[in-house]
Protein backbone atom coordinates (compact mmCIF):
# COMPACT_ATOMS: atom_id res chain seq x y z
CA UNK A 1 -32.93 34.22 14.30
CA UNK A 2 -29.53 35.78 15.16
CA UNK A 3 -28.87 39.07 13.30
CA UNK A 4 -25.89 39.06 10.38
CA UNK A 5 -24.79 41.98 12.74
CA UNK A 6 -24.26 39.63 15.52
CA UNK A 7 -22.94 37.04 13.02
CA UNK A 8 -20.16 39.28 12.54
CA UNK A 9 -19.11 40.29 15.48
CA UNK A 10 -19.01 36.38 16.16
CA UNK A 11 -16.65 36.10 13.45
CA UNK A 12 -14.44 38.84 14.62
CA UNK A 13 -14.42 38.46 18.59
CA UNK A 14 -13.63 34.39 17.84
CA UNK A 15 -10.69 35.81 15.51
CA UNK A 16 -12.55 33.18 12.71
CA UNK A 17 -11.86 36.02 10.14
CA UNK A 18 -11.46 34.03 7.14
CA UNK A 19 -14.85 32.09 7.37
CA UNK A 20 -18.81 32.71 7.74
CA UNK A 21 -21.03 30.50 8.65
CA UNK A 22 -21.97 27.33 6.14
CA UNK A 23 -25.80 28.50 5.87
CA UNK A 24 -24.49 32.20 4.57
CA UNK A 25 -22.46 30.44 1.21
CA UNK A 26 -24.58 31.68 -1.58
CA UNK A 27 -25.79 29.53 -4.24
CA UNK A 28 -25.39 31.66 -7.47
CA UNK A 29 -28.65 31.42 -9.45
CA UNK A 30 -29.00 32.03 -13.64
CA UNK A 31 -28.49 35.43 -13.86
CA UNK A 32 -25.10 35.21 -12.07
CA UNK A 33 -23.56 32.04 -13.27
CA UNK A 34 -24.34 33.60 -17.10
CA UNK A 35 -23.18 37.35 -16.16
CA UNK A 36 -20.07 38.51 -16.37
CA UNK A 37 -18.33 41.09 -13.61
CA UNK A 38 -16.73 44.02 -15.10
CA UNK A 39 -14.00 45.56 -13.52
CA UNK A 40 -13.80 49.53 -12.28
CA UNK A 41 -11.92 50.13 -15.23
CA UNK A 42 -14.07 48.34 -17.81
CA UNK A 43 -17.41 50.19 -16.00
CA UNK A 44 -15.72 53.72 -15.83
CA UNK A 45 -16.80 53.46 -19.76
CA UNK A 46 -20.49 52.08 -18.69
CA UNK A 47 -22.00 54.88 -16.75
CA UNK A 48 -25.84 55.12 -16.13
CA UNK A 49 -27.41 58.15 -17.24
CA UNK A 50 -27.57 61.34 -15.01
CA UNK A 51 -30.76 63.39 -14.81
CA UNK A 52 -30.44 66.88 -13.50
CA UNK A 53 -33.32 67.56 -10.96
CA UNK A 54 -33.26 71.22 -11.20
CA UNK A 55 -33.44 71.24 -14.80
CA UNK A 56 -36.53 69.07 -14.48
CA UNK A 57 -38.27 71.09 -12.73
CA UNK A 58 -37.25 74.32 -14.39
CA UNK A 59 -39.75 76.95 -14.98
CA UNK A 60 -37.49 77.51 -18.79
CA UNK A 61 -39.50 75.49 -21.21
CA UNK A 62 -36.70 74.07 -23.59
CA UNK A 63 -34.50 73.47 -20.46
CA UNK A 64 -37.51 71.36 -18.68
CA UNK A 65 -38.69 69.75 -22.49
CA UNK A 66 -34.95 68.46 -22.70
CA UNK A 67 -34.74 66.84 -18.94
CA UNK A 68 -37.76 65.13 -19.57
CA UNK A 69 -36.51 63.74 -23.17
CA UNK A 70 -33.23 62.66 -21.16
CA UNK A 71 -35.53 61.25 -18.32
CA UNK A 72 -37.40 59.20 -21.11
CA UNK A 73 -34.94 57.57 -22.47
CA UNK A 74 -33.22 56.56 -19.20
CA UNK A 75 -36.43 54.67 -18.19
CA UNK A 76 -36.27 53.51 -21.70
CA UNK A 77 -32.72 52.25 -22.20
CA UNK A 78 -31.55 51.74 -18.27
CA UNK A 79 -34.42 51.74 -15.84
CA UNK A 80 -31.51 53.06 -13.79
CA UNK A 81 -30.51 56.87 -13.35
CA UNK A 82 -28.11 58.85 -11.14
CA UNK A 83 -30.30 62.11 -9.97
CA UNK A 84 -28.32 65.03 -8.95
CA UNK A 85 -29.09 68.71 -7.73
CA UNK A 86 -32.98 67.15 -6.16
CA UNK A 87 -33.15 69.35 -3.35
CA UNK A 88 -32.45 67.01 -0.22
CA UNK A 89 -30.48 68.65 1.89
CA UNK A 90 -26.88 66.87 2.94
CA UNK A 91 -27.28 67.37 6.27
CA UNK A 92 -30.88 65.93 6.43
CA UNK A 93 -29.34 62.84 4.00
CA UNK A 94 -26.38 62.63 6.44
CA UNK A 95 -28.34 62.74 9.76
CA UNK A 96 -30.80 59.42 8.55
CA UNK A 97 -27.74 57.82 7.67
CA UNK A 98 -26.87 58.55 11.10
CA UNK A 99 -30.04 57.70 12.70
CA UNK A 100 -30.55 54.41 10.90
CA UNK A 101 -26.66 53.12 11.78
CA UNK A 102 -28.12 54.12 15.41
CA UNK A 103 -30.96 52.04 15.36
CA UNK A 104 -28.63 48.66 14.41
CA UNK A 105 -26.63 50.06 17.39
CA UNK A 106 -29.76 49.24 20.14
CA UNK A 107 -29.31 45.85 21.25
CA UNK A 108 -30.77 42.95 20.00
CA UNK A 109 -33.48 42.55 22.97
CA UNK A 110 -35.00 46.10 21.50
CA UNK A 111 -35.43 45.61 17.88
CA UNK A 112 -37.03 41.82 18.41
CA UNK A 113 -39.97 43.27 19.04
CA UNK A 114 -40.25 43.94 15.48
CA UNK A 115 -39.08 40.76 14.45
CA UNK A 116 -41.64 38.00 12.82
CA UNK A 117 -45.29 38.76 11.98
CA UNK A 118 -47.07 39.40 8.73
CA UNK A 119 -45.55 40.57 6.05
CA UNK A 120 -47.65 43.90 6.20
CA UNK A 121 -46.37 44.62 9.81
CA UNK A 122 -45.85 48.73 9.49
CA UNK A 123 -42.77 48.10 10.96
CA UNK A 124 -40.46 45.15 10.56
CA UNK A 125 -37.43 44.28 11.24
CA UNK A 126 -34.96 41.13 10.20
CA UNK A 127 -32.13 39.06 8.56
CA UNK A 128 -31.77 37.63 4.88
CA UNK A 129 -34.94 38.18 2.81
CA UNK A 130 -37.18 35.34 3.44
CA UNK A 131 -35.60 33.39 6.12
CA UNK A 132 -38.35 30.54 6.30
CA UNK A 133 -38.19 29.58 2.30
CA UNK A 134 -34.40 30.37 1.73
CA UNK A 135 -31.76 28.12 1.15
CA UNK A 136 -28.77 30.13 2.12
CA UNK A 137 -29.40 32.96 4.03
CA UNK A 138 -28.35 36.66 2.62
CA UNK A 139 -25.29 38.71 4.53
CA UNK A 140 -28.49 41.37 5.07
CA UNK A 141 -30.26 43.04 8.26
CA UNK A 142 -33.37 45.35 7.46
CA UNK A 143 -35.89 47.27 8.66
CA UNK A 144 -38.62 47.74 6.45
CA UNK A 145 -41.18 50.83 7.73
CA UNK A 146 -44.54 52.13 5.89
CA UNK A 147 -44.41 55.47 6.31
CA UNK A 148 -46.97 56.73 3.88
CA UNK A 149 -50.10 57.01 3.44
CA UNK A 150 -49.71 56.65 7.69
CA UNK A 151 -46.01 57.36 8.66
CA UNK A 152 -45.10 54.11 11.04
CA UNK A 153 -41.52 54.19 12.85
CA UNK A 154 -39.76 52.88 15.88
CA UNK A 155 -39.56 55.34 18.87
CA UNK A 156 -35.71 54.62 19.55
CA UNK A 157 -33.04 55.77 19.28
CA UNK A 158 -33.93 59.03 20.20
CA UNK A 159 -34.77 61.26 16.95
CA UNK A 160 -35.17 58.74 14.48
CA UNK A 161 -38.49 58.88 13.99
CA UNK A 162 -38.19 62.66 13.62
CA UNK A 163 -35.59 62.65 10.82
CA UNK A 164 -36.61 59.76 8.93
CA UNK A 165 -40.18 61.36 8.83
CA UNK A 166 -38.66 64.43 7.22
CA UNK A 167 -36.20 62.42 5.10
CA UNK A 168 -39.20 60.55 3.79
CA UNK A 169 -41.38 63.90 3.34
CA UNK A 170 -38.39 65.17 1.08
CA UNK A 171 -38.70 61.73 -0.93
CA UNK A 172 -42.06 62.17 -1.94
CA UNK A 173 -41.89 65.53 -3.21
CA UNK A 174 -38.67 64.53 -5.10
CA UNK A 175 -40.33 61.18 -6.58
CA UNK A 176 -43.53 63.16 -7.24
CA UNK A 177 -41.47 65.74 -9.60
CA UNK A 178 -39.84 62.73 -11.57
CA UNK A 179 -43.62 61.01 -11.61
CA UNK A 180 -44.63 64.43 -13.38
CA UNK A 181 -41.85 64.07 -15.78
CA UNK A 182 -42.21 60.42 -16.47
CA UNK A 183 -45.92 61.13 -17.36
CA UNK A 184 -45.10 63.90 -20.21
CA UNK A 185 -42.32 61.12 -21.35
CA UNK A 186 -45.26 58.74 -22.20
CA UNK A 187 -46.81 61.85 -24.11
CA UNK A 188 -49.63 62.26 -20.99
CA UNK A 189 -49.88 65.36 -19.27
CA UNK A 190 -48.16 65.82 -16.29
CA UNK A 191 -50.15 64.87 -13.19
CA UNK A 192 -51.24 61.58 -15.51
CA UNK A 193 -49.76 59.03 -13.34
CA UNK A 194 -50.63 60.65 -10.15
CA UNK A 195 -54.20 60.82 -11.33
CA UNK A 196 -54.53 57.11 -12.23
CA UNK A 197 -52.26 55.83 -9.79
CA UNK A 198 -53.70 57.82 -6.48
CA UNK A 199 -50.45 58.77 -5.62
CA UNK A 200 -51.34 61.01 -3.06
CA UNK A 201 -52.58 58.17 -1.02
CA UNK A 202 -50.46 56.04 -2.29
CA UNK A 203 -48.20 53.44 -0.13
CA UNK A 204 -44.40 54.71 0.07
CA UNK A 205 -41.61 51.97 2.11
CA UNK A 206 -38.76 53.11 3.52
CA UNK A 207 -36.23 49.88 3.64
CA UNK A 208 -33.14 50.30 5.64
CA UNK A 209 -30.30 47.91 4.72
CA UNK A 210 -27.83 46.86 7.07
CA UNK A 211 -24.41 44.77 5.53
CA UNK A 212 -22.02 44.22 7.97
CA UNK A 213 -18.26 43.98 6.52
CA UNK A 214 -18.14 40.33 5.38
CA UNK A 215 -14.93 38.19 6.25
CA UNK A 216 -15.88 36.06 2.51
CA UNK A 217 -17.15 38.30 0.25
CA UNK A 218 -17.50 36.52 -2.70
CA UNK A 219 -19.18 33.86 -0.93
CA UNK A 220 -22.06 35.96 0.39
CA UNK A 221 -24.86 37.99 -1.04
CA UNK A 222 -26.37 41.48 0.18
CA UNK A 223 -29.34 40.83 -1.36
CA UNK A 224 -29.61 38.19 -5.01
CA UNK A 225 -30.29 39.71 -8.20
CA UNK A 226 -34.05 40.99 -8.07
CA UNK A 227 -36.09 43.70 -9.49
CA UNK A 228 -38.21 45.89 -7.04
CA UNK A 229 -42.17 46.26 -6.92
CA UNK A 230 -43.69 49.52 -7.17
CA UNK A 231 -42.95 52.43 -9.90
CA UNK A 232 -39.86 54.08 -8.39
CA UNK A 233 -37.21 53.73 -6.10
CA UNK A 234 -35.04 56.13 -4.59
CA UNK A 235 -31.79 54.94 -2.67
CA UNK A 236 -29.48 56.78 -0.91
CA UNK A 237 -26.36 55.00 0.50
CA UNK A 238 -23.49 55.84 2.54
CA UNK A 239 -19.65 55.83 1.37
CA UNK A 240 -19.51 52.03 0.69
CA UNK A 241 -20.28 50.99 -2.51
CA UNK A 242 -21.83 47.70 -3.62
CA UNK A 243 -25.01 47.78 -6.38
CA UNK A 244 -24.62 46.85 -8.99
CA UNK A 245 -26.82 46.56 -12.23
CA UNK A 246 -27.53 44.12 -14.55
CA UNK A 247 -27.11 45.59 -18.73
CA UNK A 248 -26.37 43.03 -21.54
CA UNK A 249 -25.52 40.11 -19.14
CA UNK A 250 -22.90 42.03 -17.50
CA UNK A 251 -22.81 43.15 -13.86
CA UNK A 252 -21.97 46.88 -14.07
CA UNK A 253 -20.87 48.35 -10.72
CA UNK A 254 -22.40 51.42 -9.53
CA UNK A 255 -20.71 54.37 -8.52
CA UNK A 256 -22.41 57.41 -7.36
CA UNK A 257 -21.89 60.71 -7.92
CA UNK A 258 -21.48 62.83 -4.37
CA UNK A 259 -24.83 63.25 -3.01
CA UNK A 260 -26.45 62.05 -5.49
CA UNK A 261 -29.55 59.90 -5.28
CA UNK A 262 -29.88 56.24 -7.51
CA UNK A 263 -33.25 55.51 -8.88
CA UNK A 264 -34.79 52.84 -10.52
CA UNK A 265 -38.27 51.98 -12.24
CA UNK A 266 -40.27 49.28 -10.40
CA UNK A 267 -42.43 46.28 -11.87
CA UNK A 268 -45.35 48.56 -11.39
CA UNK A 269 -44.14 50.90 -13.82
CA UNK A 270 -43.28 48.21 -16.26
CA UNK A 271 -47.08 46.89 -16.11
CA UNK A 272 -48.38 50.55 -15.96
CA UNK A 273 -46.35 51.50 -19.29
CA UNK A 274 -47.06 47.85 -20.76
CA UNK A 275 -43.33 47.15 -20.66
CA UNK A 276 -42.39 50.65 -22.78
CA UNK A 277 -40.60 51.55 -19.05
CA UNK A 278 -38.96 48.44 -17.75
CA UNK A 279 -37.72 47.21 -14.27
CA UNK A 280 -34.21 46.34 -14.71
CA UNK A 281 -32.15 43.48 -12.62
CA UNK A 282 -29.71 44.71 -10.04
CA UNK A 283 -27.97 43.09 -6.74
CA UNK A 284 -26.22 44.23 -3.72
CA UNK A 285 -22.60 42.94 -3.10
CA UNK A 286 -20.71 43.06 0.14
CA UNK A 287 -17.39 43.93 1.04
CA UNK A 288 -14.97 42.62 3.89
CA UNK A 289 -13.69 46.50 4.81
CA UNK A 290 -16.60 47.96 6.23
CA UNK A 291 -20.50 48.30 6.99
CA UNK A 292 -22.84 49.64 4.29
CA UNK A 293 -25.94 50.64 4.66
CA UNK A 294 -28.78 51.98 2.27
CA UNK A 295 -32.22 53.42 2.70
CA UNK A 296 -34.08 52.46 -0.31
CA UNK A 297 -38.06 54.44 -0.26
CA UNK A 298 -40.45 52.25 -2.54
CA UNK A 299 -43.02 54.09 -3.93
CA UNK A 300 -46.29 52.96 -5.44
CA UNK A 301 -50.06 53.22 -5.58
CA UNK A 302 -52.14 52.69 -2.54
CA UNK A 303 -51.62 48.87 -1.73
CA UNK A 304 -55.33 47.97 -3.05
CA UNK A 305 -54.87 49.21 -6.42
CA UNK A 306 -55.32 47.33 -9.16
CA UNK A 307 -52.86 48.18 -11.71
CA UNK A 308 -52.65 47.04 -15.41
CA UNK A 309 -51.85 48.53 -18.42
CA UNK A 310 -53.14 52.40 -18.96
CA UNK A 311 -55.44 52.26 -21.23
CA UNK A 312 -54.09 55.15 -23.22
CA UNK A 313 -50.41 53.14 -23.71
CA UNK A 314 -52.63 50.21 -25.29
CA UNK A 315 -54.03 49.47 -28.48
CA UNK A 316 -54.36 47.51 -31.68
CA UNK A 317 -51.21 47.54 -32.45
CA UNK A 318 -49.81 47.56 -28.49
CA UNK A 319 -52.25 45.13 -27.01
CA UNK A 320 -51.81 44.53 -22.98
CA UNK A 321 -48.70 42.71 -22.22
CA UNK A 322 -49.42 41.95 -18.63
CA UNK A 323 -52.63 41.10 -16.39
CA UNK A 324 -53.79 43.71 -13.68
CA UNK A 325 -52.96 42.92 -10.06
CA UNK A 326 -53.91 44.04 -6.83
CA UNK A 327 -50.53 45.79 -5.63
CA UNK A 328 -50.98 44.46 -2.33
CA UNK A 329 -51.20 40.85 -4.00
CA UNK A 330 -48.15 41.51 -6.07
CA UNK A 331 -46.01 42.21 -3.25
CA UNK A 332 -46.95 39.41 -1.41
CA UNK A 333 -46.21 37.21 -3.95
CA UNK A 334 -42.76 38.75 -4.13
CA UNK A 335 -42.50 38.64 -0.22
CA UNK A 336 -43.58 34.83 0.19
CA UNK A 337 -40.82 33.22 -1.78
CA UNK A 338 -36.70 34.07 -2.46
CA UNK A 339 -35.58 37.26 -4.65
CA UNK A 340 -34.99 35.79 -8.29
CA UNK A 341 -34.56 37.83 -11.13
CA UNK A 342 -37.68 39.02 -12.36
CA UNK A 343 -39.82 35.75 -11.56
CA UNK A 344 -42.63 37.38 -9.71
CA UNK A 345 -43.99 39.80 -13.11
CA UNK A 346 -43.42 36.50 -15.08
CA UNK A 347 -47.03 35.63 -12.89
CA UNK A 348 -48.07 38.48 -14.47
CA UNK A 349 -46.91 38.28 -17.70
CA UNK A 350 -49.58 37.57 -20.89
């Protein structure tokens, strides 16, 4: 299947800059015909919360106790947060920006080889989300690359293994930190969640995604409104903006604070916490200026986990919510069938 990439270049070197292709019209589903768009100027009043990394992981007590309160309540209230001052380095987050813009520069012939195969492939790359079940396909390249507990990665261009190896190292350690915080939220001790979860072998994703400046924006779609498997995610993007997040059926645009990181709870927290911590609905817009690209990491238990809900967040008077899956099973339910809302935990759902 031709890559959106190559779709628009089409577009441009035919000078058919005020039309896409038929199959790329997106049919808006239920939780965009009912939403509402605000504008910058409504959502400069609708910000999501901010949590301060370094006061996380401060060695002063009531600096550290009040993070983790703040960090609470954003998994709580948003399942969305803005993380600032984590540690990443700008010139490591600038050169995988780099290196992943020079991997959709190789030509076509290279990256097919990565193209197709089972949805578990350690390294895949495509177009749209689920080409062979969708309707419309999505304005969307990706390349989708397990790189924990075994660190998988194409060879070319030169480098990019290398830095998105260390990118992904950096990842970790910063989603471990907010896993420790998240776990003396629910009133557990600290390592709680890495203990029951295994995440030191657990499985971590890093998806690359590739939007190409659209002639029709608001006919296309980045990627439909979905929530995302696993307990965190942790996306870094470059200076085009386009998520946006769905609060009180309005779509709130996102706008990042300079390198800062945007994260967001996963199902797989939602069934851990039995639905205290909640996924939340977003989508990805495009834009007819320039490319955008984002590197989203995924990061969950060890893909045959079962998870349900922890035992200690049940009871009486909170009785389980949700039936245990196998996290492998989970996400290949999600993977077999289009992005829609929050469809796949309804399977789930007691």
């Amino acid at each position: 299947m031709l890559s959106v990439k190559k779709v628009a270049e089409s577009c441009v070197s035919s000078s058919k800059l005020e039309r896409i292709p038929s199959k790329y019209m997106y049919l808006k589903n239920k939780s965009d015909e009912d939403s509402v768009i605000l504008c910058d100027e409504e959502a400069q009043n609708i910000t999501i919360p901010t949590i301060d990394f370094s006061h996380l992981i401060s060695s002063n007590p009531t600096q550290r106790s009040k993070e983790i309160q703040q960090l609470g309540r954003a998994c709580t209230d948003w399942g969305f947060f803005m993380l600032i001052n984590h540690g990443v380095p700008e010139t490591l987050r600038e050169e995988v920006l780099r290196a992943c813009k020079g991997f959709y520069d190789l030509p076509e012939e290279y990256k097919k080889q990565y193209e197709g195969g089972d949805i578990f492939a350690p390294i895949k790359c495509g177009t749209s989300f689920n080409a062979n079940v969708e309707k419309t396909f999505l304005w969307r390249d990706y390349l989708k690359c397990h790189v924990h507990p075994h660190f998988h990665a194409p060879s070319n261009p030169q480098g990019f293994s290398e830095t998105t190896e260390a990118y992904c190292k950096k990842s970790r350690e910063v989603i471990g930190e907010l896993l420790k915080g998240i776990s003396i939220s629910l009133g557990e001790e600290e390592n709680y969640i890495h203990k029951v979860m295994n995440i030191e072998s657990g499985f971590q994703m890093m998806v690359v995604n590739f939007y190409p400046r659209c002639p029709m924006p608001d006919q296309a779609m980045g990627l439909p409104p979905h929530s995302d498997h696993g307990l965190l995610t942790l996306l870094l993007q470059n200076e085009l903006e386009g998520l946006q997040l769905l609060r009180n059926d309005m779509w709130i645009p996102i706008h990042p604070l300079p390198n800062s990181f945007i994260v967001n709870t996963g199902d797989h927290m939602e069934i851990l916490t039995n639905g205290k911590y909640k996924s939340n609905i977003h989508r990805a817009i495009v834009n007819k200026n320039a490319t955008r690209i984002t590197i989203g990491t995924a990061h969950g238990p060890p893909l045959d986990a079962v998870v349900g809900p922890a035992t200690e967040l049940i009871g009486e008077d909170n009785p389980p919510a949700y039936h245990a899956i196998k996290y492998k099973d989970y996400m290949r339910l999600q993977q077999s069938k289009e992005l829609d809302g929050k469809s796949c935990l309804g399977h789930v759902r007691i």
